[in-house]
C-alpha atoms as a PDB file:
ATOM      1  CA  UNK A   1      -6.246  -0.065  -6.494  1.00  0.00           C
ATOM      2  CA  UNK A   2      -9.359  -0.779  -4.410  1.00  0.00           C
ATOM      3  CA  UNK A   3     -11.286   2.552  -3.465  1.00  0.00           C
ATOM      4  CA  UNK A   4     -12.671   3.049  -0.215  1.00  0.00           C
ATOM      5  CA  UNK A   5     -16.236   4.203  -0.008  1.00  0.00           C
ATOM      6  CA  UNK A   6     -16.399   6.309   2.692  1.00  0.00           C
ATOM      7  CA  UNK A   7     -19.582   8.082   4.795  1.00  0.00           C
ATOM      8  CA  UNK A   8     -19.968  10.238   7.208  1.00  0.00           C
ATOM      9  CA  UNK A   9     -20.711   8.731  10.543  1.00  0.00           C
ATOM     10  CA  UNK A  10     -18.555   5.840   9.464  1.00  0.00           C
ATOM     11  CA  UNK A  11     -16.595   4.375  12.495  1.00  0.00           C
ATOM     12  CA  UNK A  12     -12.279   3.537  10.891  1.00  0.00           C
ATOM     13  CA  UNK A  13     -10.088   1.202  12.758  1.00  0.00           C
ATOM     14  CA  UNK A  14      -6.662   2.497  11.465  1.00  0.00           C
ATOM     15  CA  UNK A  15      -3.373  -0.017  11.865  1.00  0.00           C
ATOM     16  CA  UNK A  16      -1.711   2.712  14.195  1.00  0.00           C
ATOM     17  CA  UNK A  17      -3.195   3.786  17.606  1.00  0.00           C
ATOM     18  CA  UNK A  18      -3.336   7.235  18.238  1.00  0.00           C
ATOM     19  CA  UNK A  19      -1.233   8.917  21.258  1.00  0.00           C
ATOM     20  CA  UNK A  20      -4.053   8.475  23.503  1.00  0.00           C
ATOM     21  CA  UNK A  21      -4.168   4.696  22.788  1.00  0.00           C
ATOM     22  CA  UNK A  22      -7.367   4.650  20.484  1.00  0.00           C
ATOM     23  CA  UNK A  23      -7.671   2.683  17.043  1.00  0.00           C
ATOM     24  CA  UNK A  24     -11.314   4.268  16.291  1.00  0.00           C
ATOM     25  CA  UNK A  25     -11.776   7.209  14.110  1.00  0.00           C
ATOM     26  CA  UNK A  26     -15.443   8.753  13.295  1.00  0.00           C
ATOM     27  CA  UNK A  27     -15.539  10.346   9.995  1.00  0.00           C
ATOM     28  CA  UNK A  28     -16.851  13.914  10.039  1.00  0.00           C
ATOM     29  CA  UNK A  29     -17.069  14.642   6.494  1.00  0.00           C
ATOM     30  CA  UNK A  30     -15.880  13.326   3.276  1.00  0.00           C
ATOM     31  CA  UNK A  31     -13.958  14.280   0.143  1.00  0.00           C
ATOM     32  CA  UNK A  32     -10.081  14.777  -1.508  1.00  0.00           C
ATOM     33  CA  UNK A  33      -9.470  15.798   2.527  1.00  0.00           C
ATOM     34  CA  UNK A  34     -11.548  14.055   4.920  1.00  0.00           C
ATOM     35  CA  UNK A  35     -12.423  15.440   8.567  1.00  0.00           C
ATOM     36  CA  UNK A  36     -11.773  12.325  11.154  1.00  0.00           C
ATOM     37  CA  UNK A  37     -12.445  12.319  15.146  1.00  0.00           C
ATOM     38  CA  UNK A  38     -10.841  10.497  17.310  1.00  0.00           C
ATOM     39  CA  UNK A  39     -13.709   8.079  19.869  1.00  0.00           C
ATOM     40  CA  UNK A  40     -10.482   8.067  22.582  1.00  0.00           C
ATOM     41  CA  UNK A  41      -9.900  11.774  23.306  1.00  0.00           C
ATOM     42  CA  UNK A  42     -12.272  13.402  20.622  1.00  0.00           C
ATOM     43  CA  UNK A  43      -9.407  14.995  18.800  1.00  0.00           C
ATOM     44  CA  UNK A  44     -10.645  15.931  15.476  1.00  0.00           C
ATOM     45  CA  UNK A  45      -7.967  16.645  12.489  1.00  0.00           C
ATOM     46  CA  UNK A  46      -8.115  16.737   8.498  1.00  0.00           C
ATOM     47  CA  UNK A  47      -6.271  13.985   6.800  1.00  0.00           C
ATOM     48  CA  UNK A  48      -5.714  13.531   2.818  1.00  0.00           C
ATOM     49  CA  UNK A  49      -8.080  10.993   1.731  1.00  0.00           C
ATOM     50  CA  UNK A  50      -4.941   8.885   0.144  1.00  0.00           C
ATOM     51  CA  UNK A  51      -3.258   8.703   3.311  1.00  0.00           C
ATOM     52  CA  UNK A  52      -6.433   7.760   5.281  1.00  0.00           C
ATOM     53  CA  UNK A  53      -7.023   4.853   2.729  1.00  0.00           C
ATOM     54  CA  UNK A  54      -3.647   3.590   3.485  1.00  0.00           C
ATOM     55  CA  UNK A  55      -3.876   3.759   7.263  1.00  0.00           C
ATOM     56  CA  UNK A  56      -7.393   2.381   7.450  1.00  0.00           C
ATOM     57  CA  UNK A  57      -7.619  -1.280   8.556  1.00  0.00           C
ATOM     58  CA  UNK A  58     -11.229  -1.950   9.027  1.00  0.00           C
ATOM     59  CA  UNK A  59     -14.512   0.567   8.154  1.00  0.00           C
ATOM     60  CA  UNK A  60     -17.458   0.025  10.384  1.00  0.00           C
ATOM     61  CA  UNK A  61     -20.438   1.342   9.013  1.00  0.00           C
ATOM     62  CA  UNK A  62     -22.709   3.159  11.130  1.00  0.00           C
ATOM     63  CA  UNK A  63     -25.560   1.969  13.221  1.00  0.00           C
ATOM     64  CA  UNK A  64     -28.342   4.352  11.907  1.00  0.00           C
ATOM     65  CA  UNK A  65     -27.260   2.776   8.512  1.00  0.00           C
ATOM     66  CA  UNK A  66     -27.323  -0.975  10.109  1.00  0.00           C
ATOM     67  CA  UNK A  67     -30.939  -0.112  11.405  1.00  0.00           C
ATOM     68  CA  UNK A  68     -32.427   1.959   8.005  1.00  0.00           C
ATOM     69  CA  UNK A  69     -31.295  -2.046   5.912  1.00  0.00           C
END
């Protein structure tokens, strides 16, 4: 299995949308239970890091990142 490195600030496309119709998730902070917001309605919720890994599609690193390479 294929582990997903994961930072905060990261942007997640997940396969499913979220009720409000977003597939973007911001990751808050990292670990065995990870602390996502949504970028559609700025839920935020904490989500097993297993489970996230499964639902993610696509991880978009972050532009300060992008701009410190």
């Amino acid at each position: 299995m294929n582990v997903i490195r994961y930072r905060v600030n990261d942007i997640l496309e997940l396969k499913k949308e979220h009720p409000c119709g977003s597939k973007q998730f911001k990751v808050l902070r990292v670990g065995g239970v990870m602390r996502i917001v949504c970028l559609g309605c700025s839920r935020d919720m904490d989500i097993d890091r297993l489970k996230l890994e499964k639902a993610t599609k696509k991880v978009i690193s972050s532009e300060e990142e992008k701009k410190g390479e």
